[in-house]
Protein backbone atom coordinates (compact mmCIF):
# COMPACT_ATOMS: atom_id res chain seq x y z
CA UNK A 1 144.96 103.18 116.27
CA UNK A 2 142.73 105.86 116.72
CA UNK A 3 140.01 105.95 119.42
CA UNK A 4 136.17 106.61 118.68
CA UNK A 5 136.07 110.38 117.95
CA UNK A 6 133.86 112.60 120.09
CA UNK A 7 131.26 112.52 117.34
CA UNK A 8 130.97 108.90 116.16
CA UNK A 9 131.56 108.02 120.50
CA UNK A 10 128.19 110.09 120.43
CA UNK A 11 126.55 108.57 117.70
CA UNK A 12 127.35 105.11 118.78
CA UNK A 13 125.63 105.72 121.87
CA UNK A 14 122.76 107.31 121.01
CA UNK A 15 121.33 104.94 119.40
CA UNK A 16 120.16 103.25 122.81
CA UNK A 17 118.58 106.97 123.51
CA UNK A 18 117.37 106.62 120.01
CA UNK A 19 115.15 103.44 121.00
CA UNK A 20 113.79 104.52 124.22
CA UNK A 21 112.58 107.69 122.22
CA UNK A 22 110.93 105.64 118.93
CA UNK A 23 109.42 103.57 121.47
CA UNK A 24 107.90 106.22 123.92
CA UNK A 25 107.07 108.23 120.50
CA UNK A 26 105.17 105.59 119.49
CA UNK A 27 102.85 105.63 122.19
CA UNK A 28 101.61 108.64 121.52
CA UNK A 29 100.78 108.57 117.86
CA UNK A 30 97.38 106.54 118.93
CA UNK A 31 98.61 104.04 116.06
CA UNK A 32 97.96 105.68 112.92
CA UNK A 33 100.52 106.21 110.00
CA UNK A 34 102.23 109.39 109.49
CA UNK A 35 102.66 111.36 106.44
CA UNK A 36 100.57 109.88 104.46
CA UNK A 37 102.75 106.51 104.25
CA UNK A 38 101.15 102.64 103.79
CA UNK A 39 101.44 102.16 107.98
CA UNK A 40 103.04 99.34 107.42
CA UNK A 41 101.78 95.72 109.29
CA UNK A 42 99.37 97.97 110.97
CA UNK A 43 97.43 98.48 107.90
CA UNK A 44 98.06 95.24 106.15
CA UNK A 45 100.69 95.98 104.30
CA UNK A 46 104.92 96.32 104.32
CA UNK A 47 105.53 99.66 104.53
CA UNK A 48 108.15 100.72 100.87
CA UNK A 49 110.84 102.20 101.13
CA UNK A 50 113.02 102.86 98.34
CA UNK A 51 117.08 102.96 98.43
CA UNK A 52 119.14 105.13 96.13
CA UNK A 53 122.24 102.44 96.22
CA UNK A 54 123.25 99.64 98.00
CA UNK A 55 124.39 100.34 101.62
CA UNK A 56 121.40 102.55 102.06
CA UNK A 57 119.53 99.70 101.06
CA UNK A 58 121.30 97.65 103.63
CA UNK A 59 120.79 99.80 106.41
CA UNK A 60 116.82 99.96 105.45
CA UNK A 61 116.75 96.57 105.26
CA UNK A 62 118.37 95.69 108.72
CA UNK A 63 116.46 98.36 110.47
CA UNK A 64 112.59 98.15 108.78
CA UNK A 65 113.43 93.93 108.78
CA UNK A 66 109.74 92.21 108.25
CA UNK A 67 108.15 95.17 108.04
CA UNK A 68 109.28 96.97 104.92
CA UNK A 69 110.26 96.01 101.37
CA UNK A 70 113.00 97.73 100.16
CA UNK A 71 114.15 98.51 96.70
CA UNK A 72 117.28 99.33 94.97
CA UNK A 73 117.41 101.95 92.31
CA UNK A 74 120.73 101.03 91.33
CA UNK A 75 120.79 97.52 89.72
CA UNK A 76 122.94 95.06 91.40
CA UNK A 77 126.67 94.83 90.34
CA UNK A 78 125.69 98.51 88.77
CA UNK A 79 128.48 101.43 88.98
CA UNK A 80 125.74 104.13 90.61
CA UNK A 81 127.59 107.75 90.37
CA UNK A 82 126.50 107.12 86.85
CA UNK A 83 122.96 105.88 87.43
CA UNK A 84 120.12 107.32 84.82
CA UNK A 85 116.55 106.95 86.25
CA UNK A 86 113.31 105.60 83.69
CA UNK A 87 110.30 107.13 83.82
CA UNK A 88 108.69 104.42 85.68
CA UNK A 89 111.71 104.78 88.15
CA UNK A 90 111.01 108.28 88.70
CA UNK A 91 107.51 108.14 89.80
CA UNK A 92 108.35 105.44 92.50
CA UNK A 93 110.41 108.19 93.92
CA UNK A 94 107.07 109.99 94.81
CA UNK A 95 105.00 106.75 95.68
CA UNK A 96 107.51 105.09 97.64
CA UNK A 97 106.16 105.06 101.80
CA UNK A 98 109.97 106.20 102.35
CA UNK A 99 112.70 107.50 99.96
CA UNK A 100 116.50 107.09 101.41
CA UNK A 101 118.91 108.53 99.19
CA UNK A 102 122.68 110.17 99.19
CA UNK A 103 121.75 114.20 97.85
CA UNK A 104 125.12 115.41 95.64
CA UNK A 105 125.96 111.76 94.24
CA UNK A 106 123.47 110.02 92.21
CA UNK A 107 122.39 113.52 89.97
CA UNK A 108 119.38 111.60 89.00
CA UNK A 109 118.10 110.81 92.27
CA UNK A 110 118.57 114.29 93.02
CA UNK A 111 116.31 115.68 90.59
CA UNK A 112 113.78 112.73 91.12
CA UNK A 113 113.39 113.82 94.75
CA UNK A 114 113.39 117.45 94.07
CA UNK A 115 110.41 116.74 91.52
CA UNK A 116 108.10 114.55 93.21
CA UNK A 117 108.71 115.49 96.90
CA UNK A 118 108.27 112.13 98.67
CA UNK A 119 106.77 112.46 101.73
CA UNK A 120 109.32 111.50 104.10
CA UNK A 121 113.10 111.12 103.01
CA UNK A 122 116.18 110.39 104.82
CA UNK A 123 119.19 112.54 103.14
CA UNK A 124 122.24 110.25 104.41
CA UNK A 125 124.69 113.44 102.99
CA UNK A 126 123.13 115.58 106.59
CA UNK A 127 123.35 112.37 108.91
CA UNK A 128 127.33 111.11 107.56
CA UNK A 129 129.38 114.16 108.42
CA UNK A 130 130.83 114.40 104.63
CA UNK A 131 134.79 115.83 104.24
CA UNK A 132 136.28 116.93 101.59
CA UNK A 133 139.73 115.07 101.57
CA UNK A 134 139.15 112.33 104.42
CA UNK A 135 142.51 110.17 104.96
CA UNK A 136 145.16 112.17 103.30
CA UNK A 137 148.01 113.57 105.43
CA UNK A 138 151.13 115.96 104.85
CA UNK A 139 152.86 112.75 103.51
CA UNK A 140 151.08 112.47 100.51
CA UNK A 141 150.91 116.15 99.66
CA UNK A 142 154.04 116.62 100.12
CA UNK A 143 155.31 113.44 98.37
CA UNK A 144 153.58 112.96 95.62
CA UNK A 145 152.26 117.20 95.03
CA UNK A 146 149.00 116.01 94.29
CA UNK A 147 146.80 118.89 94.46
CA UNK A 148 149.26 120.88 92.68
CA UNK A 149 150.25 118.24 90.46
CA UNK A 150 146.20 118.29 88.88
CA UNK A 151 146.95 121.67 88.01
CA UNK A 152 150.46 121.52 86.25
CA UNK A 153 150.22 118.33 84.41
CA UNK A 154 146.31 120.10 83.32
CA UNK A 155 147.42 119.34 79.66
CA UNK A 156 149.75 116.06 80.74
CA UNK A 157 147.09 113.57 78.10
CA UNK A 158 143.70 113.80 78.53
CA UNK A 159 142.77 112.66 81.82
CA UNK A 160 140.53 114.02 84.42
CA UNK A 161 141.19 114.44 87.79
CA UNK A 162 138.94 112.59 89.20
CA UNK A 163 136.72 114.47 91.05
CA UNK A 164 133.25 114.85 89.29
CA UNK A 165 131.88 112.53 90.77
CA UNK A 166 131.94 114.22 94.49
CA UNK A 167 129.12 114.96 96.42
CA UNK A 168 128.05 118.66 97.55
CA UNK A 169 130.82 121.00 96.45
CA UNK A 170 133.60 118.27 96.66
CA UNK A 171 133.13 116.05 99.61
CA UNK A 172 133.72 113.01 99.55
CA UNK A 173 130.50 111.09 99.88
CA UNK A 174 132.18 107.42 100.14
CA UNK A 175 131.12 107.66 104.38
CA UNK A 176 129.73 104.33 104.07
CA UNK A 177 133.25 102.71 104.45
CA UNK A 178 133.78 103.92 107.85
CA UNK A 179 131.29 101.87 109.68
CA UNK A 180 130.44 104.25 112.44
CA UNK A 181 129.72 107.01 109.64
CA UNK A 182 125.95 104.47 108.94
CA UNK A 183 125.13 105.32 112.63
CA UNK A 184 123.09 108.24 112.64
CA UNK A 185 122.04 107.18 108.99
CA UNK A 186 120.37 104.28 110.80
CA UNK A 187 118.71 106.47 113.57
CA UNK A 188 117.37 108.68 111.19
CA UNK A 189 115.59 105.95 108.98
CA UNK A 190 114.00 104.33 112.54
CA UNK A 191 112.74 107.52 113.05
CA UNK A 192 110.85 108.23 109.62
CA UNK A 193 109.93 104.60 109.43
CA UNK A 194 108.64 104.91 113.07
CA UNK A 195 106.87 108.06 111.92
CA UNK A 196 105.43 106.20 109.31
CA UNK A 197 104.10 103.07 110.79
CA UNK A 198 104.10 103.86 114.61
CA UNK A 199 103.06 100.25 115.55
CA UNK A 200 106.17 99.19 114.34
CA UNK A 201 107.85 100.92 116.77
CA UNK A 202 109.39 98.51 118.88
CA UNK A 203 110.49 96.41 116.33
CA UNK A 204 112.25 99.51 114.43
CA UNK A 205 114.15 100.18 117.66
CA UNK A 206 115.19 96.70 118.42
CA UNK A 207 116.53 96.15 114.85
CA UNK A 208 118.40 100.12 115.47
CA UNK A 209 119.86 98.27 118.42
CA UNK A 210 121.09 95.24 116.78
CA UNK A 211 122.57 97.15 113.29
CA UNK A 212 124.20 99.39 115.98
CA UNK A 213 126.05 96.56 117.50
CA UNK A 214 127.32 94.63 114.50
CA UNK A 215 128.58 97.97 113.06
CA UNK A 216 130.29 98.40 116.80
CA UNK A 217 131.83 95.06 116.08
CA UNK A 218 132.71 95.58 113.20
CA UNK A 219 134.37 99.08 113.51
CA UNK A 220 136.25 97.06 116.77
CA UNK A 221 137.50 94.59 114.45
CA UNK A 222 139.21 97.05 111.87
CA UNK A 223 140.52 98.94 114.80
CA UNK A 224 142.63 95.85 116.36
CA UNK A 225 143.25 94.21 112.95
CA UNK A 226 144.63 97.21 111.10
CA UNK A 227 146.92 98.28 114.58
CA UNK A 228 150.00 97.08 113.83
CA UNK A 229 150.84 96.96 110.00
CA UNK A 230 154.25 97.10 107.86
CA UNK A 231 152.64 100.05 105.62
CA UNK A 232 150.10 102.78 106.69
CA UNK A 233 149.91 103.75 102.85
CA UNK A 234 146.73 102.35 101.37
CA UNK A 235 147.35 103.30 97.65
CA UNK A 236 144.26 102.54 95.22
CA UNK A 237 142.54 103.00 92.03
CA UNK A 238 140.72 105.93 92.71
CA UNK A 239 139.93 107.75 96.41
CA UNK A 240 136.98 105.56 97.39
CA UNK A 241 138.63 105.08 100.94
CA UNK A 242 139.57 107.89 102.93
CA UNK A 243 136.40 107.62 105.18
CA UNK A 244 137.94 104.22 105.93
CA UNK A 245 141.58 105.35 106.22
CA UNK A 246 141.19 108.24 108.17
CA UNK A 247 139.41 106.18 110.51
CA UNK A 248 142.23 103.24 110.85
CA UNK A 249 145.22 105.41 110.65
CA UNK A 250 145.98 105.02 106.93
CA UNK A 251 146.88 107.38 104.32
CA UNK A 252 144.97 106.95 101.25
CA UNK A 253 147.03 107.65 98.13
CA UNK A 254 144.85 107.33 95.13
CA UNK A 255 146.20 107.14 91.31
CA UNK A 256 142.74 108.88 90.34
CA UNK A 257 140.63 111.05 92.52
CA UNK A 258 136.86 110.85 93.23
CA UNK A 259 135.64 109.75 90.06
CA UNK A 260 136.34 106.17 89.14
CA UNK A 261 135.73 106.02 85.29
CA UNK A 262 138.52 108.93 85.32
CA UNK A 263 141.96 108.17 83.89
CA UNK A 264 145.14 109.13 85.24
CA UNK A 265 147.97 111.26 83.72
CA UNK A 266 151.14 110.08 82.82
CA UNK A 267 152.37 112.63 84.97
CA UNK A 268 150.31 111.26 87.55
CA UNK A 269 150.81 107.67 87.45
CA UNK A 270 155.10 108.31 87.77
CA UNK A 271 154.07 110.39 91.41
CA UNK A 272 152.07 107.27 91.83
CA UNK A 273 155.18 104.31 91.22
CA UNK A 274 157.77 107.26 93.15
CA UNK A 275 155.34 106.73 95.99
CA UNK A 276 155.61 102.94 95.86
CA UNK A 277 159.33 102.48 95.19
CA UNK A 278 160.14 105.18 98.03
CA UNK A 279 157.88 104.02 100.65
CA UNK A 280 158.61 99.92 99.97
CA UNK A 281 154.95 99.24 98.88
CA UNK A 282 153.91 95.93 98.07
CA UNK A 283 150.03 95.97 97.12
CA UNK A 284 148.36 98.41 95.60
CA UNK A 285 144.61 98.35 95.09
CA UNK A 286 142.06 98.12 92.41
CA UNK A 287 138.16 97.89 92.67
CA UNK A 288 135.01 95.49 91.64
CA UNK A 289 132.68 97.53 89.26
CA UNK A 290 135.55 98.89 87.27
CA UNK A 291 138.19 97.87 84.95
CA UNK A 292 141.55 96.96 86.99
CA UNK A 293 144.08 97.73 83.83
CA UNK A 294 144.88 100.86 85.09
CA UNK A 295 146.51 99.32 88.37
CA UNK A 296 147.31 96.12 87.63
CA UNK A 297 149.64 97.95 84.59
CA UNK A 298 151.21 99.95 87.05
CA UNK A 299 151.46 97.08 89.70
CA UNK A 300 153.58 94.76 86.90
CA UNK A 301 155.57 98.50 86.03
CA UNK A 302 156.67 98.75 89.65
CA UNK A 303 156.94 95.14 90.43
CA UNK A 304 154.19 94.51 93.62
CA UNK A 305 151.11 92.67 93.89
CA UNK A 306 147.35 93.80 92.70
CA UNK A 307 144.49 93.09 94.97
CA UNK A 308 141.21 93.51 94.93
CA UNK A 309 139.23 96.05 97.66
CA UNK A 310 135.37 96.99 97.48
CA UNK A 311 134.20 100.17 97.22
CA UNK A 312 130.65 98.70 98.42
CA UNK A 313 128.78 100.88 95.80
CA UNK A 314 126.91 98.44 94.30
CA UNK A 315 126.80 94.70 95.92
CA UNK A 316 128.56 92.30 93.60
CA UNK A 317 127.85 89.22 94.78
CA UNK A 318 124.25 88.65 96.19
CA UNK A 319 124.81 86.32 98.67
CA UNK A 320 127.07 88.71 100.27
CA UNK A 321 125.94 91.54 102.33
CA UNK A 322 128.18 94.49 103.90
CA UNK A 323 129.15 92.98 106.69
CA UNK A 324 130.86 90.20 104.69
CA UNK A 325 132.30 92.45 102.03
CA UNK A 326 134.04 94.59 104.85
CA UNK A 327 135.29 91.56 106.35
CA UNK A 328 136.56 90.66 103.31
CA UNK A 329 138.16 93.86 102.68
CA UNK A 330 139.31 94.02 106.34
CA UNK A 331 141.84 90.28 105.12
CA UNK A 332 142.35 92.18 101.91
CA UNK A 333 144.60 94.92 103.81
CA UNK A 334 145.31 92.77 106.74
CA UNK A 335 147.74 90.94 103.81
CA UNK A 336 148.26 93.85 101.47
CA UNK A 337 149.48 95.99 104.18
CA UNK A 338 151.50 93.38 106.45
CA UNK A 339 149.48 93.53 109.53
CA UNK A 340 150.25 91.33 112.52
């Protein structure tokens, strides 16, 4: 399995830099609140910050703990590449204390935060190191012909290819399944919350500390869990996963592409079952949010199993949080995959 890159090595451990510096920057702010924001505790009140979708939310949540509400503006068990903003939801955008949002993927959240210009945002497209095709390798080009294959089956039904729904010129913006990718998403919102409500300084930079950790952990336990499996080919409904495969060693193979409400060609779904067949595939992938006919069909066509893997988009069940929904994913592929 593949060791921490250069990059994430860094992030990982700058996050104990990171603390020192919110603390020491703290001390010199003479304890008044930045930007304009609530200040938090110090002024009597939790300082609100406001989440685009749901593992920004987490990440706000585990790093502002007591002192911040945070709210969601994608409604649990919501698909949010789709998400449509009220009026009332717009104008939070400009009164929230702190806005953290994912620029390129939610369209409306874009043009919410280009209109009222909140006074501090965290942009989590800058701080993830987006790619455009994370986890694909020679092996599935060259199998399955998939970026020519968009092109020459153009007129094969009507189905998309999938990738409307990426983020900035076609990245990928699914970073948030790679655990070390909500890093320096996490050091960025301790520093505008610290900017915010300086007294809360400390406390910001312990909480860093401890997110930091369990997303160490966690990253440690996909690494030694997915090391030694039967299949490296992680094939799925649609490419929600190549943060995550690139990371483990997989190769992603997706029937769709980015977009998840796309459907796939017949042209596309036969590349799909050659894949399987010639490769000795047993479990192939569909997602919560969205309808599983698509893959379970071609599961029962090809003759292997269905399972389900979360895309963490939107949190399904609410006494779950993403720790426990990677977990669960990480025994999802553990026994899709055959992994000792």
């Amino acid at each position: 399995m593949p060791l921490l890159s250069r990059s994430h090595r860094a992030a990982l451990v700058s996050s104990v830099a990171l603390a020192t510096t919110l603390t020491l920057a703290a001390c010199g702010s003479g304890g008044t609140s930045g930007g304009g924001g609530s200040g938090g505790d110090a002024a009597g009140d939790t300082v609100q910050v406001l989440a685009s979708f749901y593992p920004l939310q987490f990440v706000a949540e585990r790093v502002g703990g007591d002192r911040v509400e945070v709210s969601n503006l994608t409604p649990p068990a919501a698909e949010p590449h789709d998400l449509e903003l009220s009026p009332a939801q717009a104008r939070t955008v400009g009164t929230a204390d702190l806005v953290v949002y994912q620029s390129g993927f939610q369209a409306a959240v874009d043009e919410a935060v280009e209109g009222r210009q909140p006074a501090h945002v965290v942009d989590a497209s800058e701080a993830a190191g987006l790619e455009e095709h994370p986890g694909e390798s020679g092996t599935r080009a060259s199998t399955t012909g998939t970026e020519d294959a968009h092109d020459d089956h153009a007129d094969d039904g009507d189905a998309d290819d999938g990738h409307d729904h990426s983020s900035h010129g076609g990245l990928d913006p699914h970073f948030w399944l790679d655990p070390t990718r909500l890093v320096p998403v996490a050091e960025q919102v301790a520093a505008e919350l610290t900017a915010i409500d300086p007294d809360g300084a400390d406390e910001y930079a312990a909480n860093l500390a401890e997110l930091t950790a369990d997303l160490t952990a966690l990253d440690t336990e996909y690494s030694e869990g997915l090391a030694s499996c039967a299949s490296p080919y992680l094939v799925t409904s649609h490419e929600a996963f190549g943060y995550l495969a690139e990371r483990y060693g997989l190769e992603q193979i997706g029937i769709t592409g980015i977009d998840p409400e796309a459907e796939p060609s017949p042209a596309r779904l036969r590349e799909v079952a050659d894949v399987i067949r010639d490769h000795g595939i047993t479990t192939i992938f569909f997602e919560t949010l969205t309808s599983p006919k698509v893959t379970q069909t071609l599961a029962q066509d090809v003759g292997v199993q269905a399972a389900v893997l979360d895309p963490l988009e939107g949190l399904s069940d609410t006494g779950s949080d993403y720790l426990d929904v990677m977990r669960n994913n990480l025994e999802a592929l553990r026994t899709g995959l055959t992994c000792a």
